[in-house]
Protein backbone atom coordinates (compact mmCIF):
# COMPACT_ATOMS: atom_id res chain seq x y z
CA UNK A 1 -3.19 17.41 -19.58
CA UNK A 2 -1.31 14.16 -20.74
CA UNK A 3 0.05 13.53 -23.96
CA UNK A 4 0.79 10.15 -24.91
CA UNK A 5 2.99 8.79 -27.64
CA UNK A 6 3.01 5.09 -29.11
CA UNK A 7 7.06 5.05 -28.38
CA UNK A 8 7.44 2.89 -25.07
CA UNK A 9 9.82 4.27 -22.47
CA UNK A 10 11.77 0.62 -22.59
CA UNK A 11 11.05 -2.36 -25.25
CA UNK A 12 8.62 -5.01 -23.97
CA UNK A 13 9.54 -8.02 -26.23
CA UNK A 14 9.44 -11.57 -25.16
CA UNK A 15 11.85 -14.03 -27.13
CA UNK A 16 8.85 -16.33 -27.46
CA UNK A 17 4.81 -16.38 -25.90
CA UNK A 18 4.53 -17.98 -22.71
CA UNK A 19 0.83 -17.48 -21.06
CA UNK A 20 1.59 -19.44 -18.02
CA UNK A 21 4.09 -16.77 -17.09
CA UNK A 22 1.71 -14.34 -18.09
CA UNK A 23 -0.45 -15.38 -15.42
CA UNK A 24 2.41 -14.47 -13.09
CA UNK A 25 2.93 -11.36 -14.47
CA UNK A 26 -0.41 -9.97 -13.77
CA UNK A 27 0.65 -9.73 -9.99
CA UNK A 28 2.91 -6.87 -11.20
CA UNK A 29 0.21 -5.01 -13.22
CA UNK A 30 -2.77 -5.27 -10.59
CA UNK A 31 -1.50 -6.87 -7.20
CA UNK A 32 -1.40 -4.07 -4.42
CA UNK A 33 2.13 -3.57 -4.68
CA UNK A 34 2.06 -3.85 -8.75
CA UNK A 35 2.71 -0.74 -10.94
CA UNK A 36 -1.10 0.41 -11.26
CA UNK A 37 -0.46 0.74 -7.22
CA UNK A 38 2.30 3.22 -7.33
CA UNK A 39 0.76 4.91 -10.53
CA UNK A 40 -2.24 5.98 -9.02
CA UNK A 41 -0.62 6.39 -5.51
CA UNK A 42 1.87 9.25 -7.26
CA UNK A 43 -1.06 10.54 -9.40
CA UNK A 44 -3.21 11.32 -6.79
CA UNK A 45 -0.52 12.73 -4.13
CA UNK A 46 0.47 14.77 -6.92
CA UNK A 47 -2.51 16.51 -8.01
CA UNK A 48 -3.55 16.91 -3.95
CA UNK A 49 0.10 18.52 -3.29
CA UNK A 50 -0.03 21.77 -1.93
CA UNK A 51 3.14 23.19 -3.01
CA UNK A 52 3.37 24.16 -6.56
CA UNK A 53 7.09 23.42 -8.02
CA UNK A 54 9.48 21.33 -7.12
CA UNK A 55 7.91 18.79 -4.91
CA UNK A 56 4.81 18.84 -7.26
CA UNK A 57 6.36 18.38 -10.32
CA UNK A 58 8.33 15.86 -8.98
CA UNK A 59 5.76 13.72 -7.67
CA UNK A 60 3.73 13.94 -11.19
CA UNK A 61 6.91 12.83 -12.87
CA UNK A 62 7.34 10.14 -10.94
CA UNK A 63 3.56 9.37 -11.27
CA UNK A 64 3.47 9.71 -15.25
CA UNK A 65 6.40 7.57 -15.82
CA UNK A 66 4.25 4.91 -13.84
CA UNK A 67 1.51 5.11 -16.45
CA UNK A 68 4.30 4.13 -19.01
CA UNK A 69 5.51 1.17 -16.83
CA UNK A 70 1.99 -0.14 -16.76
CA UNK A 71 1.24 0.36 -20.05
CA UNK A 72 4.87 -1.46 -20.93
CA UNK A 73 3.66 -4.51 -19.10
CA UNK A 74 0.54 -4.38 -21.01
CA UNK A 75 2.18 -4.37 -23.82
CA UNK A 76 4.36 -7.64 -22.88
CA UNK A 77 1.76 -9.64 -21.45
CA UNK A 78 -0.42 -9.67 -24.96
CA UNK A 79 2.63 -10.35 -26.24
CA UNK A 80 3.15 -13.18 -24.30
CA UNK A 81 -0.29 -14.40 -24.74
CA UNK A 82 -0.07 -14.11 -28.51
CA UNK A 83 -1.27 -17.60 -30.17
CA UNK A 84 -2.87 -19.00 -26.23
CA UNK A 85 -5.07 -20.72 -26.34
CA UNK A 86 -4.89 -21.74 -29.52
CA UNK A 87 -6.36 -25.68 -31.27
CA UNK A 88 -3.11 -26.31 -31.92
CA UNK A 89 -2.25 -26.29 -28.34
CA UNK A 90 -5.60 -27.95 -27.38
CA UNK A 91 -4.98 -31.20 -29.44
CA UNK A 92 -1.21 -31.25 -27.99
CA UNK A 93 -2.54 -31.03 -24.38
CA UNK A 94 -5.11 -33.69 -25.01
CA UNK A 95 -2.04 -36.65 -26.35
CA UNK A 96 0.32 -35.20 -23.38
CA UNK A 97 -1.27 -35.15 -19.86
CA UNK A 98 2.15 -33.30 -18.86
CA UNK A 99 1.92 -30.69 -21.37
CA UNK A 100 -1.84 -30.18 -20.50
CA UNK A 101 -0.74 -29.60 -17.05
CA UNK A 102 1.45 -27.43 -17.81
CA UNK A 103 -0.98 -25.42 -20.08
CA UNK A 104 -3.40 -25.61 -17.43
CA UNK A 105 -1.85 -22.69 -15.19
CA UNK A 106 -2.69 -20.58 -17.67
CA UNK A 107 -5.29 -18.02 -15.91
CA UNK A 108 -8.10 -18.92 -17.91
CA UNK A 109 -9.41 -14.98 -17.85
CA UNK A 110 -7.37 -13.80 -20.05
CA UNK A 111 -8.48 -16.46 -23.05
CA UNK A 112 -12.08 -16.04 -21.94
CA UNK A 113 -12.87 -12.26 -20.49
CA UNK A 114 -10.03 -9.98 -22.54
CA UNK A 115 -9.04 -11.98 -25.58
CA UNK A 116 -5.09 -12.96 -24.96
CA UNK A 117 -4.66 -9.67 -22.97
CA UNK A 118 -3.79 -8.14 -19.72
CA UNK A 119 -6.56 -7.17 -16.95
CA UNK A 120 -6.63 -4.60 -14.04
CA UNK A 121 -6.23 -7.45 -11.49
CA UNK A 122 -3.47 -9.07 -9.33
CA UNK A 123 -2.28 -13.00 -10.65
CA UNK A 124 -5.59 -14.66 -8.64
CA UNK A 125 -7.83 -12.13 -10.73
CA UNK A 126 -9.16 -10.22 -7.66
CA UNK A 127 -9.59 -6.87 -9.16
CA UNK A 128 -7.03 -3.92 -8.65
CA UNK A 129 -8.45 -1.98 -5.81
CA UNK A 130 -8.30 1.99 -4.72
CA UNK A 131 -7.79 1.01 -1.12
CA UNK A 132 -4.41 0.48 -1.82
CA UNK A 133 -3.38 3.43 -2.37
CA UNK A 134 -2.34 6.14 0.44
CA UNK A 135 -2.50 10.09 -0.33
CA UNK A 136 -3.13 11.29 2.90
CA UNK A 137 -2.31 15.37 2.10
CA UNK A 138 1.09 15.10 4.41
CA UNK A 139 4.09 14.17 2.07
CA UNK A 140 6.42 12.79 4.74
CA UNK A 141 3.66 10.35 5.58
CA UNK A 142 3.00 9.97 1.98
CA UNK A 143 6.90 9.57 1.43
CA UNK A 144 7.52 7.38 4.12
CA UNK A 145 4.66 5.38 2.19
CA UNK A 146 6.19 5.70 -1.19
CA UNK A 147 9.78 3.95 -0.15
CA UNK A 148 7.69 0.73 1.44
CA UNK A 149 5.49 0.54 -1.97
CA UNK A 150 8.36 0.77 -4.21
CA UNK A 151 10.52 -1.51 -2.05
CA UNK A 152 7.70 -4.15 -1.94
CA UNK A 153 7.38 -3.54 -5.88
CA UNK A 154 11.04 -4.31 -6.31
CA UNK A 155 10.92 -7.82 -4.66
CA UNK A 156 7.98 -8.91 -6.24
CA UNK A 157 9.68 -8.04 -9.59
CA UNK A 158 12.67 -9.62 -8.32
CA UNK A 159 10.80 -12.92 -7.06
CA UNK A 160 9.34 -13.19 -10.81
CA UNK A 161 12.71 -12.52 -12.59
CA UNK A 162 13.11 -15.56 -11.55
CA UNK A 163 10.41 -17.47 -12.67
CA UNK A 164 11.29 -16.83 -16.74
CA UNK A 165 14.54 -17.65 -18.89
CA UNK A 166 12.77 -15.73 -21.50
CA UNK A 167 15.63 -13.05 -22.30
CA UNK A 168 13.70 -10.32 -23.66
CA UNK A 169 11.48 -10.70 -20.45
CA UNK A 170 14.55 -10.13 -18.44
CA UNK A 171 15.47 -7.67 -20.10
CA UNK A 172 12.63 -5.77 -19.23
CA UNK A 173 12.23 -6.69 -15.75
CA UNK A 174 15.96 -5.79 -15.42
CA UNK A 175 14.77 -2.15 -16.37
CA UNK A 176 12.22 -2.44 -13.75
CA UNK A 177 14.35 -3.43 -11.13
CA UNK A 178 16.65 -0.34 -11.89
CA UNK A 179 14.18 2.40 -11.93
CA UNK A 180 12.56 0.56 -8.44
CA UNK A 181 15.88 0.72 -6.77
CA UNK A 182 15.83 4.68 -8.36
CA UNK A 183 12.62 5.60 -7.19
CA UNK A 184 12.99 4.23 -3.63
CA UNK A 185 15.96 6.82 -3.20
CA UNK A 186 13.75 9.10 -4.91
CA UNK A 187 11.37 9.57 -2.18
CA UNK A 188 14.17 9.28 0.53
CA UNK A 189 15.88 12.36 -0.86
CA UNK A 190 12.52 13.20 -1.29
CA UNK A 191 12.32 13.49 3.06
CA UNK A 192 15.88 15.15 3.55
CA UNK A 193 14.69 17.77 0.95
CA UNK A 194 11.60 18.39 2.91
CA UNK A 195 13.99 18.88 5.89
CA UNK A 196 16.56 20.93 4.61
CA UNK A 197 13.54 23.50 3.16
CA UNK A 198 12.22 23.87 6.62
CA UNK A 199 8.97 22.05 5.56
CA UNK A 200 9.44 19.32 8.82
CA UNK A 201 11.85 19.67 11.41
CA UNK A 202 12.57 15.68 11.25
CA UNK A 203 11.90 12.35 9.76
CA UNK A 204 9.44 11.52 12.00
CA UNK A 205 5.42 12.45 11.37
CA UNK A 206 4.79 14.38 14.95
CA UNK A 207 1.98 16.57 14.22
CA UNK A 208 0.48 17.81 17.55
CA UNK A 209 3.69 16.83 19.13
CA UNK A 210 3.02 19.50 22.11
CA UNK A 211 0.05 17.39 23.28
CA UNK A 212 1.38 14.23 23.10
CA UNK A 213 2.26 12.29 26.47
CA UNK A 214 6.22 12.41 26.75
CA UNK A 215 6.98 9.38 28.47
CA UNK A 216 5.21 6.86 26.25
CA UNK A 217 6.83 9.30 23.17
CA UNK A 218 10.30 8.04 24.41
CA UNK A 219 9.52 4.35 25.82
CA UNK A 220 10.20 0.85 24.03
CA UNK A 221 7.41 -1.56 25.82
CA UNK A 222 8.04 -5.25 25.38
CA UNK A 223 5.59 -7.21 26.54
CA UNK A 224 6.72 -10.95 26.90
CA UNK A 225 9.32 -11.93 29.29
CA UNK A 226 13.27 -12.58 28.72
CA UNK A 227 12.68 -10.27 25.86
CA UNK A 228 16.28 -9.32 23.86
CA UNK A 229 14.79 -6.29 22.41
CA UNK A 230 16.03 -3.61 24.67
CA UNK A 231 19.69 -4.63 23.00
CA UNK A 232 18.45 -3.14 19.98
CA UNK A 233 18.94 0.92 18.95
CA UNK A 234 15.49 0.96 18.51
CA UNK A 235 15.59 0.32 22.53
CA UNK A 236 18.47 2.89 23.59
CA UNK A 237 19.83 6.20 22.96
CA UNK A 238 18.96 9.22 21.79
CA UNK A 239 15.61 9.62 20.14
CA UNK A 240 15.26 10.23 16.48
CA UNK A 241 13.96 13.61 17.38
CA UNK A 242 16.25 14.27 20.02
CA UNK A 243 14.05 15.31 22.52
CA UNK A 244 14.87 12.61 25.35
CA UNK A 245 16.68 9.15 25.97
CA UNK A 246 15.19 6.33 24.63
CA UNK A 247 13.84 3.84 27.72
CA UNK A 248 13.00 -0.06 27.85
CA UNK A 249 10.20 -0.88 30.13
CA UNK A 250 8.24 -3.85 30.91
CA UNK A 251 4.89 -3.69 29.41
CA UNK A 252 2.51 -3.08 32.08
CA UNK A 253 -0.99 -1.61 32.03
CA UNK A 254 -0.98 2.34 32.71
CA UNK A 255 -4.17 2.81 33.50
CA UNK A 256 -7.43 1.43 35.40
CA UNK A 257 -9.80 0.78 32.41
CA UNK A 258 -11.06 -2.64 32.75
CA UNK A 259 -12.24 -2.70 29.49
CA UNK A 260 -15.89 -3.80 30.24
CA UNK A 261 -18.64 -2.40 27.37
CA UNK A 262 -21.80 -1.06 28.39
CA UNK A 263 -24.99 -3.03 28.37
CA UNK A 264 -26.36 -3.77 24.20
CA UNK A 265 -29.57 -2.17 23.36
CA UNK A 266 -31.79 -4.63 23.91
CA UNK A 267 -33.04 -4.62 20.55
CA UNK A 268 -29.86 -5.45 19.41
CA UNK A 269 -30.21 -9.04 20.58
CA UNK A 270 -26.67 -9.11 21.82
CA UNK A 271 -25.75 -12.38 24.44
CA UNK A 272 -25.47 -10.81 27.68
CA UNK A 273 -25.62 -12.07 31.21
CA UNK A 274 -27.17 -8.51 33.48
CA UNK A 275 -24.22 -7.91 35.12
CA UNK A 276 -23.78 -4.40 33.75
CA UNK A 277 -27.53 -3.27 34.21
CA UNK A 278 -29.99 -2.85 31.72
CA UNK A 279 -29.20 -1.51 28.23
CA UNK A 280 -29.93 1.69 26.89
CA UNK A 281 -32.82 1.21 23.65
CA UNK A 282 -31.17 3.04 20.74
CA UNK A 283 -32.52 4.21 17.57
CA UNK A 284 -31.96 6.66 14.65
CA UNK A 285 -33.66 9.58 16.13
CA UNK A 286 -31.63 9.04 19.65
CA UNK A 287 -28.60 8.90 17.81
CA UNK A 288 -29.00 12.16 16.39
CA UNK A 289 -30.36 13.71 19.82
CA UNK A 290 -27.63 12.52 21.41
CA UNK A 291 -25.06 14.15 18.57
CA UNK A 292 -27.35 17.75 19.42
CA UNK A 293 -26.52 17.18 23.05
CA UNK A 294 -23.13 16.91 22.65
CA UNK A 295 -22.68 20.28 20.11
CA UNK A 296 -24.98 22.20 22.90
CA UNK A 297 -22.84 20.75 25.66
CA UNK A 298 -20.00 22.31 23.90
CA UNK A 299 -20.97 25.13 23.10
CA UNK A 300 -21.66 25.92 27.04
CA UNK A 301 -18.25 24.94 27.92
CA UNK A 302 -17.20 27.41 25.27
CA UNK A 303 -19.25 30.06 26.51
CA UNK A 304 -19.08 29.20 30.47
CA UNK A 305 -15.51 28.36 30.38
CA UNK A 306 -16.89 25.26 32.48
């Protein structure tokens, strides 16, 4: 359950309107790294988390103050709009070609599709999308995640501080920027926490580390020649785990796959010369024959041992 009140968590009030840097602002409402990004990103890896208390309620905190950051932003971009377009403007724009083009970055959807207010879409007015958000389950991948979202989210914010003089904007944004810089060490107290309890043993996502091939788990490859990167930590030393020394190798292939592709189904109308025989006809039914096969061939070697 969320309760809302009409009490922002930080005043969104512009000295004057501006709707051509309302059309920048959008970016930080619905752009992937804008603030519906990381409220929906903390939503749903906090009502997925497996651990009830501390690292539950923390993510949901995190992920409800979001809603209030989006909904501030809201709030200043139909402020900013207030009055655009207006006839007023119109008849100014038409005796002063500069003013006109300077009216003209407007973005025109928020005079025509939500009436002088913000949308769900990033500053080009391609809709927000749920692809950009990452819940995978595992909270140091989800973490790791979290400090590259807000850290992206930051700069952007940063990048459009700059774009206004407006000081009620900056104001705001300067808000923004400090809870940003907050969060990001939020989620990377978040990973020593998650450490210290036992939950991983390291920083590093190894899940099925014990069938993992060693050597390529402790081997820089650079793969163009005169390379400098082996002077680099990332290159040397002690791994991050500290399972093994760190080595720089030339990038060579390690195995004998040629990478040729079988032969196309011929009713697949592929280009293809022969030289890898004829191709094998494919349709729906063979497709699921084939995935039978493969659970009774299993099965056997489960049974057989062979």
């Amino acid at each position: 359950m969320y309760r809302h009140t009409t009490q922002l968590q930080f005043h969104a009030k512009p000295e004057r309107p501006d709707a051509l840097f309302a059309a920048k602002l959008q970016e930080l409402v619905g752009g992937q790294f804008g603030e519906m990004t990381v409220m929906m990103q903390y939503l749903w890896q906090g009502w997925n988390c497996r651990i009830p208390g501390k690292y539950k309620d923390m993510i949901l905190d995190i992920g409800t103050e979001e809603i209030g950051h989006v909904e501030m932003l809201v709030t200043m971009m139909a402020r900013l709009l207030e009055g655009a377009p207006s006839e007023a403007q119109a008849q100014a724009a038409a005796a002063n070609p500069a003013l006109a083009a300077v009216l003209g970055g407007q973005n025109v959807q928020h005079a025509i599709v939500t009436g002088g207010a913000a949308m769900p879409t990033n500053s080009q007015g391609v809709p927000w999308n749920g692809g950009y958000i990452v819940a995978s389950g595992n909270m140091l991948a989800d973490f790791r995640h979290n400090v590259a979202a807000e850290a992206q989210s930051r700069l952007q914010t940063a990048r459009v501080y700059n774009m206004t003089d407006d000081p009620g904007v900056k104001d705001m944004l300067q808000f923004n920027l400090a809870r940003d810089t907050f969060h990001q060490q939020q989620w990377l107290l978040g990973i020593e926490q998650l450490i210290e309890d036992g939950i991983v043993e390291t920083g590093i996502e190894d899940s099925h580390q014990d069938v993992e091939k060693t050597e390529q788990a402790q081997t820089f490859y650079s793969f163009h020649e005169g390379s400098r990167a082996g002077e680099g930590r990332w290159a040397q030393g002690t791994t991050l785990r500290g399972d093994g020394e760190i080595r720089f190798a030339e990038g060579v292939p390690l195995a004998d796959d040629d990478a040729l592709v079988p032969a196309p189904d011929p009713l697949l109308f592929a280009t293809y010369d022969g030289s890898q025989g004829p191709g094998k006809p494919g349709d729906g039914t063979g497709a699921h024959l084939q995935g039978a096969q493969n659970l009774v061939e299993k099965a056997k070697e489960k049974l057989t041992g062979e």
